[in-house]
PDB file of N, CA and C in Angstrom:
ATOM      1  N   UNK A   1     139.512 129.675  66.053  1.00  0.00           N
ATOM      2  CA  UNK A   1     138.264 129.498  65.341  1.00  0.00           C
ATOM      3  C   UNK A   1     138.240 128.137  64.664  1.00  0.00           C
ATOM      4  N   UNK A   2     137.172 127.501  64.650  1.00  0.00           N
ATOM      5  CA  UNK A   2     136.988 126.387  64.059  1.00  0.00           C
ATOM      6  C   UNK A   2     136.683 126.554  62.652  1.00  0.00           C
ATOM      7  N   UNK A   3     137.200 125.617  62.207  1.00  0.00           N
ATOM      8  CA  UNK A   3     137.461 125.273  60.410  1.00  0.00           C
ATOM      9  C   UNK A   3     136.154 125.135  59.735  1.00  0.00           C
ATOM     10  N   UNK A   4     136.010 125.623  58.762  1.00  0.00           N
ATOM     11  CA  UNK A   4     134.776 125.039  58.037  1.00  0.00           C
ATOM     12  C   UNK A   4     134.909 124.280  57.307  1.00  0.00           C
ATOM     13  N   UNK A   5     133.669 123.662  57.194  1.00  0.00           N
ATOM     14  CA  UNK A   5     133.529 122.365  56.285  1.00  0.00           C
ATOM     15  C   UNK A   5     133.650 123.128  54.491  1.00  0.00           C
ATOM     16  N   UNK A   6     134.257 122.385  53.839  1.00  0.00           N
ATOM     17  CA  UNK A   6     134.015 122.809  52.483  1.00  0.00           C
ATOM     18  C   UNK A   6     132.980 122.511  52.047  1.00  0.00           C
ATOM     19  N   UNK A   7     132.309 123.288  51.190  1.00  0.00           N
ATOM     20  CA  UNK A   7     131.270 123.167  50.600  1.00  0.00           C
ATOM     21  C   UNK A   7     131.582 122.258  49.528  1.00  0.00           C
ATOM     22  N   UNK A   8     129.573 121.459  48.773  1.00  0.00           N
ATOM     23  CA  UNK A   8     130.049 120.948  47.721  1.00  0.00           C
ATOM     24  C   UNK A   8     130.381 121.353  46.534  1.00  0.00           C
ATOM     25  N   UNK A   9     130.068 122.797  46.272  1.00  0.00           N
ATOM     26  CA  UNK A   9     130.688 123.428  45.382  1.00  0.00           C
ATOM     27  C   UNK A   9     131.996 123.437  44.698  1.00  0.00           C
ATOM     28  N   UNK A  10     132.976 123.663  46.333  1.00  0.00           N
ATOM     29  CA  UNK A  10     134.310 124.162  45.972  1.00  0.00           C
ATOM     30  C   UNK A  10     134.853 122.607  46.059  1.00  0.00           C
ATOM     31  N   UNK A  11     134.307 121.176  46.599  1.00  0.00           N
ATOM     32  CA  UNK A  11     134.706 120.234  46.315  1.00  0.00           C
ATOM     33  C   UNK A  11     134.741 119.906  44.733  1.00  0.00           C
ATOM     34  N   UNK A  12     133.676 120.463  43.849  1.00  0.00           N
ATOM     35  CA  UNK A  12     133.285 120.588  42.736  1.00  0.00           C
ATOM     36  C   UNK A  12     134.623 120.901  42.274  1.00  0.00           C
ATOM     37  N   UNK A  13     134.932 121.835  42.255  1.00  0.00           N
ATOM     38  CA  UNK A  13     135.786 123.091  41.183  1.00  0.00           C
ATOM     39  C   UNK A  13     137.098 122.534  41.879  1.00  0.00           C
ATOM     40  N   UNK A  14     137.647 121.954  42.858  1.00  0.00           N
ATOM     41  CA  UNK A  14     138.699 121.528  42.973  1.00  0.00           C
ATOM     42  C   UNK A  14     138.740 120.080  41.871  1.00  0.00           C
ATOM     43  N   UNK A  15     138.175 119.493  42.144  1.00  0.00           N
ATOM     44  CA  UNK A  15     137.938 118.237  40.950  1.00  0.00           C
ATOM     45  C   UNK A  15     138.178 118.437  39.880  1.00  0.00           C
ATOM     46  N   UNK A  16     137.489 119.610  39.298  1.00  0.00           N
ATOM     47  CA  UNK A  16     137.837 119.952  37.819  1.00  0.00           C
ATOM     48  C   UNK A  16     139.281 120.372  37.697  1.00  0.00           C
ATOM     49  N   UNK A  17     139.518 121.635  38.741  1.00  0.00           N
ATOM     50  CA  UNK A  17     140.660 122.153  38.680  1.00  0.00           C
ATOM     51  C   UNK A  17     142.350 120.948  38.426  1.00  0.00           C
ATOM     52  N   UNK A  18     141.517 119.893  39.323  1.00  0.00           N
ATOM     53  CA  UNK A  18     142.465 118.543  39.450  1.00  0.00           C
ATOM     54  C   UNK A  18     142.690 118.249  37.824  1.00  0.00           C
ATOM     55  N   UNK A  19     141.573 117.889  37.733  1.00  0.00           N
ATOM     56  CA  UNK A  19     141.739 117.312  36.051  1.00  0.00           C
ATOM     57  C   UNK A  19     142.330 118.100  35.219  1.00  0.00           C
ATOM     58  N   UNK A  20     141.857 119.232  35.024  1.00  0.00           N
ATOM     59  CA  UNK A  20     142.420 120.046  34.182  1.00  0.00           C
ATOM     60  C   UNK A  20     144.497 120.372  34.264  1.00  0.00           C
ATOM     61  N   UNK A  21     144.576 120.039  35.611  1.00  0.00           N
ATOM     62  CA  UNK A  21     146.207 120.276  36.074  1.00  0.00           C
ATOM     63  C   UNK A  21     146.450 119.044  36.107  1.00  0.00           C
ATOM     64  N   UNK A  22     146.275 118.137  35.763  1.00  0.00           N
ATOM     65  CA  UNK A  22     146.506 116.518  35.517  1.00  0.00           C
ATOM     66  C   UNK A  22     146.765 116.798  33.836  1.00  0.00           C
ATOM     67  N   UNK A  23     145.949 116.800  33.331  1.00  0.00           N
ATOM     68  CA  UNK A  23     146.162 116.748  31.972  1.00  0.00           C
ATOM     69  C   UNK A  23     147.581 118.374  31.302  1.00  0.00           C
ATOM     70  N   UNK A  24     147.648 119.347  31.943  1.00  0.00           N
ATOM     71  CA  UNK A  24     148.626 120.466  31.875  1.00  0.00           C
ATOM     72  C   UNK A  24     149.703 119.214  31.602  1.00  0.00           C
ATOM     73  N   UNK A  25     149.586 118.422  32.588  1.00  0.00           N
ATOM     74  CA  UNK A  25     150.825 117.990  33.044  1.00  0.00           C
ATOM     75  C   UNK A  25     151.385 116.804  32.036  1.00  0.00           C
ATOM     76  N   UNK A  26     150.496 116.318  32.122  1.00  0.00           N
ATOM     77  CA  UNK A  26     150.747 115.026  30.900  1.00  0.00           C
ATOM     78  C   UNK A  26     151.199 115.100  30.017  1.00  0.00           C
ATOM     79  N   UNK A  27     150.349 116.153  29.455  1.00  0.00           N
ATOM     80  CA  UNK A  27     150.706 116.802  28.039  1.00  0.00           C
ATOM     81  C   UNK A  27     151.659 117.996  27.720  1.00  0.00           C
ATOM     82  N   UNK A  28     152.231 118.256  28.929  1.00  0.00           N
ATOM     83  CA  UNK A  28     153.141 119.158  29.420  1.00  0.00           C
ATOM     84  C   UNK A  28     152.816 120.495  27.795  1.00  0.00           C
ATOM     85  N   UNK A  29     151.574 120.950  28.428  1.00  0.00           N
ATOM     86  CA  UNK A  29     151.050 122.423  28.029  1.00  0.00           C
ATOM     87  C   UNK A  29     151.169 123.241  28.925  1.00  0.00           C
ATOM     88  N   UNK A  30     151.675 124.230  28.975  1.00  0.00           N
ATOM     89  CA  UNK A  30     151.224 125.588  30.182  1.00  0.00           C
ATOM     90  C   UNK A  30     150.237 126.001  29.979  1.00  0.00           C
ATOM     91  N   UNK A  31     149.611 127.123  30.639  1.00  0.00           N
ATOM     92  CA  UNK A  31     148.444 128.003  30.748  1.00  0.00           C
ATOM     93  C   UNK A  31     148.968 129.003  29.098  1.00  0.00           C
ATOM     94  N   UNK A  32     149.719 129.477  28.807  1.00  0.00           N
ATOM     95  CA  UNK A  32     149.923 130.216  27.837  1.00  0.00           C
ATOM     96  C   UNK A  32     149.638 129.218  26.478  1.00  0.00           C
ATOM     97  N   UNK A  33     149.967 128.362  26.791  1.00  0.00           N
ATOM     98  CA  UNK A  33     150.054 127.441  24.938  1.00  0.00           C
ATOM     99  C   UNK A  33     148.701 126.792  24.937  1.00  0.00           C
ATOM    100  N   UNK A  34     148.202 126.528  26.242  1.00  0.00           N
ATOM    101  CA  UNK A  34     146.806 126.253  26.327  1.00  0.00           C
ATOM    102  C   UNK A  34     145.802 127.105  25.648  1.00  0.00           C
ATOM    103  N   UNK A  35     145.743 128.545  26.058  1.00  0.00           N
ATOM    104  CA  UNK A  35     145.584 129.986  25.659  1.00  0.00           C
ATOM    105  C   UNK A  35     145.543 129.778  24.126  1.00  0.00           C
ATOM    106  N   UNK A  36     146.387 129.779  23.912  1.00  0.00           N
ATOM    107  CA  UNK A  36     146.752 129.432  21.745  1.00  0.00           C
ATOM    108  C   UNK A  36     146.330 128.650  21.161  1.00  0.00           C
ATOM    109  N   UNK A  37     146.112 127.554  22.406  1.00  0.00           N
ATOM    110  CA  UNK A  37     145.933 125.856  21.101  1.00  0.00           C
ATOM    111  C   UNK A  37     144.192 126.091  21.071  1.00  0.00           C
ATOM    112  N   UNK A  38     143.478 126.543  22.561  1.00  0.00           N
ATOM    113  CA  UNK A  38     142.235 126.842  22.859  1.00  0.00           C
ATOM    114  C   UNK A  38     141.126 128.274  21.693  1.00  0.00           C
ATOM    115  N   UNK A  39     142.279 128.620  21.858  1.00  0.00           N
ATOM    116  CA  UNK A  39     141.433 130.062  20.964  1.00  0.00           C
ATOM    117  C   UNK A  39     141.241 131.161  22.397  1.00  0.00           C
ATOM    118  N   UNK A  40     141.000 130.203  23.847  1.00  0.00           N
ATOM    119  CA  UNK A  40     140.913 131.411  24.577  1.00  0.00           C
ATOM    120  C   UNK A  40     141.740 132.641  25.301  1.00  0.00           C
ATOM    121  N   UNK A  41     141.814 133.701  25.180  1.00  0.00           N
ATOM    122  CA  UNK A  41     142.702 134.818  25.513  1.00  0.00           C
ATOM    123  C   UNK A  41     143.070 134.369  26.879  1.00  0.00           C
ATOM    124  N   UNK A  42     144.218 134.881  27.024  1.00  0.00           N
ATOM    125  CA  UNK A  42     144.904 134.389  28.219  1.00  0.00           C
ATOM    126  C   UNK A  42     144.284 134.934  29.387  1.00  0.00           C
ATOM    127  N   UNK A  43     144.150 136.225  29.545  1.00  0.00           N
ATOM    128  CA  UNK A  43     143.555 136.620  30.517  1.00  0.00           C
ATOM    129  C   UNK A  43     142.276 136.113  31.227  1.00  0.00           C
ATOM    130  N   UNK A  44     141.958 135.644  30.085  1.00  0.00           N
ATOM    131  CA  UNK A  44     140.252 134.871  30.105  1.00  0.00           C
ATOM    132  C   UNK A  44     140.645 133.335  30.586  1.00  0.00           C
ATOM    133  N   UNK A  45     141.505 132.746  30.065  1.00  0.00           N
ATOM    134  CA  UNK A  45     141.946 131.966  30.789  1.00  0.00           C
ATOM    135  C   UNK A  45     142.406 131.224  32.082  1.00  0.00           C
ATOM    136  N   UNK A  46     142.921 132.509  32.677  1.00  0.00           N
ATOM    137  CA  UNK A  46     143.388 132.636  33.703  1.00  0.00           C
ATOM    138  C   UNK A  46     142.244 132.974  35.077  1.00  0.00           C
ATOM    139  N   UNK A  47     141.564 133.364  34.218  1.00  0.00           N
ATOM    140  CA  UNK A  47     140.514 133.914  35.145  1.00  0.00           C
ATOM    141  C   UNK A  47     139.265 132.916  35.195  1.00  0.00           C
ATOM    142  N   UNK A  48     138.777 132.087  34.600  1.00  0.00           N
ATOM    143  CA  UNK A  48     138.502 131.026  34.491  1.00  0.00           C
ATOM    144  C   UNK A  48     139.251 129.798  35.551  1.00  0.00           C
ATOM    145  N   UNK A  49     140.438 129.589  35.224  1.00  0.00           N
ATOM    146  CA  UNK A  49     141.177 128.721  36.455  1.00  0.00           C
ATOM    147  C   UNK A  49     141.220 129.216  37.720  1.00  0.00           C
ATOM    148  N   UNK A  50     140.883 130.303  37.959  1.00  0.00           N
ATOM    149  CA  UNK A  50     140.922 131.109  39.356  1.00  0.00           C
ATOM    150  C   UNK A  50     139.782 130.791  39.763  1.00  0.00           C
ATOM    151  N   UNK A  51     138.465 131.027  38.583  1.00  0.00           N
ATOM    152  CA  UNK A  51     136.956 130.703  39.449  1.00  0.00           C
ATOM    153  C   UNK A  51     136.488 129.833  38.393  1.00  0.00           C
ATOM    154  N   UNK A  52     136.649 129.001  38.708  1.00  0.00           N
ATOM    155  CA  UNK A  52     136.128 127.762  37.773  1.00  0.00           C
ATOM    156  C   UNK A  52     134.195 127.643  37.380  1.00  0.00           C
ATOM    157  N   UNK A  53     133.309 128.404  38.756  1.00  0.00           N
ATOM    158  CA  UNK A  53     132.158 128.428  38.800  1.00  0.00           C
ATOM    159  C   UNK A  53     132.119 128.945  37.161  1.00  0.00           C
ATOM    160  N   UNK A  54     133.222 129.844  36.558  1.00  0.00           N
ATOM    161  CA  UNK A  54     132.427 131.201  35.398  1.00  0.00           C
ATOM    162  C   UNK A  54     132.900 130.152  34.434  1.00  0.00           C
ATOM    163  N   UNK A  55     133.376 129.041  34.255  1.00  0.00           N
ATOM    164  CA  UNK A  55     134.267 128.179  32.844  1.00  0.00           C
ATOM    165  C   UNK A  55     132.384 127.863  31.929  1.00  0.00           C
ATOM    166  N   UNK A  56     132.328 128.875  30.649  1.00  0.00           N
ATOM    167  CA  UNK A  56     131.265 128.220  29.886  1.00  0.00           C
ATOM    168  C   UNK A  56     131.745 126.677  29.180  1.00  0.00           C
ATOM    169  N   UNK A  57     130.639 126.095  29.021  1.00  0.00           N
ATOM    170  CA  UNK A  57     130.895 124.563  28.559  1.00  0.00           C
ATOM    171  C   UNK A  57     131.623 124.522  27.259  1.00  0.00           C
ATOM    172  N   UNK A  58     131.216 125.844  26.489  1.00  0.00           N
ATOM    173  CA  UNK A  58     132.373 125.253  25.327  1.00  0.00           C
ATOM    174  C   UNK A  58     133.430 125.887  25.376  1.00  0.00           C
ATOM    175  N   UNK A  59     134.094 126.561  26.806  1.00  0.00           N
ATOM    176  CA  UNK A  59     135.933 126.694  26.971  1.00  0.00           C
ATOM    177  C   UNK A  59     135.834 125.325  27.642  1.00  0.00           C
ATOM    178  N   UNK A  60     135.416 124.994  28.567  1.00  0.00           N
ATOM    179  CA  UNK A  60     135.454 123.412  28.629  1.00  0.00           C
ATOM    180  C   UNK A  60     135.462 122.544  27.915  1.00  0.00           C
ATOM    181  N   UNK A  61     134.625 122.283  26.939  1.00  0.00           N
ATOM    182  CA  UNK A  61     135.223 121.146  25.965  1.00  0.00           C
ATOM    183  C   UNK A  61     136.262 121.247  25.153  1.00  0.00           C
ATOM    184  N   UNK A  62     136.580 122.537  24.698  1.00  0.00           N
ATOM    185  CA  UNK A  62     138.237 123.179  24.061  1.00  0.00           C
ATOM    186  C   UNK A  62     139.171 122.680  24.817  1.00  0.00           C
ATOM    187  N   UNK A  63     139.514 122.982  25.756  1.00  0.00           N
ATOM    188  CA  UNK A  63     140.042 122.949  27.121  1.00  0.00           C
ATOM    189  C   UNK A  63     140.136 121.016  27.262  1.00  0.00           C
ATOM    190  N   UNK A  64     139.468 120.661  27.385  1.00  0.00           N
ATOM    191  CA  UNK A  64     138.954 118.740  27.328  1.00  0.00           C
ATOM    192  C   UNK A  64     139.272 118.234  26.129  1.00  0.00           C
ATOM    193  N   UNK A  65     139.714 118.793  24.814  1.00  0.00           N
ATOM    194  CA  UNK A  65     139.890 118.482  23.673  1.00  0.00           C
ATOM    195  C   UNK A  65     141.824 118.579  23.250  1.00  0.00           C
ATOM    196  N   UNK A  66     141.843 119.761  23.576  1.00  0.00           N
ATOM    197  CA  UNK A  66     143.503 119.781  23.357  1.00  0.00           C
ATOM    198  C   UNK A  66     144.203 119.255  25.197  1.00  0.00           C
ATOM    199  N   UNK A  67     143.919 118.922  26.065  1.00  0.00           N
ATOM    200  CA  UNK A  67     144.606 118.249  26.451  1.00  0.00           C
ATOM    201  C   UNK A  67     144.449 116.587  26.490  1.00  0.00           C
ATOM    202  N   UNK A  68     143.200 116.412  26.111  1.00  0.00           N
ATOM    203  CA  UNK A  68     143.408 115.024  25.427  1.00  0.00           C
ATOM    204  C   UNK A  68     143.108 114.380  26.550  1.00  0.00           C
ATOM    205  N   UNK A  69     141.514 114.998  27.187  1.00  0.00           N
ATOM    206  CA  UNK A  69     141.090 114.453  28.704  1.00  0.00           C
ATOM    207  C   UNK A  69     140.509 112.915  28.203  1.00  0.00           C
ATOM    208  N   UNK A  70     140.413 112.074  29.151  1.00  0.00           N
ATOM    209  CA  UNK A  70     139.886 110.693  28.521  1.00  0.00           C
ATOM    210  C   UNK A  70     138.693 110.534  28.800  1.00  0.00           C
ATOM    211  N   UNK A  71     137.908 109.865  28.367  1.00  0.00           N
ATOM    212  CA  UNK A  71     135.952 109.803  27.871  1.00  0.00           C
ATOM    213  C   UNK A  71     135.752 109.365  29.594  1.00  0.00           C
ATOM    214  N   UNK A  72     136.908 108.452  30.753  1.00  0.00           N
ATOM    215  CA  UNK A  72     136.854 108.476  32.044  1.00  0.00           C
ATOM    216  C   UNK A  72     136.612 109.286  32.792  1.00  0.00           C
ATOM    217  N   UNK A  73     137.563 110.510  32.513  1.00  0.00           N
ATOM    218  CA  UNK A  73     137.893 111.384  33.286  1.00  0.00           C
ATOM    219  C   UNK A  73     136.686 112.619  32.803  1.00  0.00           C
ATOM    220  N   UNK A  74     136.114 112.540  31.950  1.00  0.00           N
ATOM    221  CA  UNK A  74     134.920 113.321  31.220  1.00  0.00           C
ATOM    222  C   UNK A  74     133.457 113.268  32.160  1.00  0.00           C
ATOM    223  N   UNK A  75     133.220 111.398  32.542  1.00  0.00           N
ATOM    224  CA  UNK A  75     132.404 111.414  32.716  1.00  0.00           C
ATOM    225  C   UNK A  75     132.459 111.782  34.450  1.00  0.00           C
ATOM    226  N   UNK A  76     133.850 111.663  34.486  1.00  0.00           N
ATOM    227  CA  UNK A  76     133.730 112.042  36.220  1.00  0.00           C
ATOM    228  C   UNK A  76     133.767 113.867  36.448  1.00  0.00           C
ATOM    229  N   UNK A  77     133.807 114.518  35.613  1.00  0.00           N
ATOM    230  CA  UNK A  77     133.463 115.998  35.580  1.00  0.00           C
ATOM    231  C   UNK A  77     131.874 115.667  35.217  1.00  0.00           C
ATOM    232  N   UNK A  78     131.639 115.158  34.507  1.00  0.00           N
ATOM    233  CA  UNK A  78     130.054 114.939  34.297  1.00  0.00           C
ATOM    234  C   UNK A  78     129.251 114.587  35.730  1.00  0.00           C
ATOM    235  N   UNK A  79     129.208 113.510  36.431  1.00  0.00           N
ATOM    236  CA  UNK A  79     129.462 112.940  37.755  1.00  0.00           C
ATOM    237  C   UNK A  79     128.940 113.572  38.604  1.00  0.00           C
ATOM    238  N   UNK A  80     130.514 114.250  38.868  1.00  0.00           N
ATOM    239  CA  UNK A  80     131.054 115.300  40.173  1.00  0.00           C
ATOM    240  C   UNK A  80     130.703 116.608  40.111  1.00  0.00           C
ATOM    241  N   UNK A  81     131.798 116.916  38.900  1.00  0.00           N
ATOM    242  CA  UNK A  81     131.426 118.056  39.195  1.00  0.00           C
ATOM    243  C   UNK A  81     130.075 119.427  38.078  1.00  0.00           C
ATOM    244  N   UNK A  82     129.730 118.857  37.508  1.00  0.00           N
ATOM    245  CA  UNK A  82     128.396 119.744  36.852  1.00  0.00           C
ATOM    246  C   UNK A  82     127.256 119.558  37.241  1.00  0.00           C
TER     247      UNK A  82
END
């Protein structure tokens, strides 16, 4: 069977997903301390990084705030992917 093209959606939510695991990394936070520093419950968390379509804008800017995303990398989620 032939491959499908990705949609621009999931090109979307990989982008974010990028950023967001760019900055994990930098700032060497896990998903759990993220969870704590965020206010958001882990589970909710988690489930959010799984389907990025459901992330409301203000676990996103929490989320963009404690890992210390740069006003660059902001406007290219602005951009791309919203």
């Amino acid at each position: 069977m032939p491959k499908l093209k990705t949609s621009e959606r999931e090109k979307q939510n990989r982008t974010l997903l990028a950023i967001i695991e760019s900055g994990k990394t930098m700032t060497a936070i896990d998903t759990q301390k993220l969870s704590k520093l965020t206010g958001i419950p882990p589970s909710t968390l988690y489930q959010r990084l799984s389907q990025p379509d459901n992330i409301r804008i203000s676990e996103l800017r929490e989320i963009l705030r404690v890992l210390k995303i740069t006003d660059e990398e902001k406007a290219k989620i602005g951009r791309e992917v919203i």
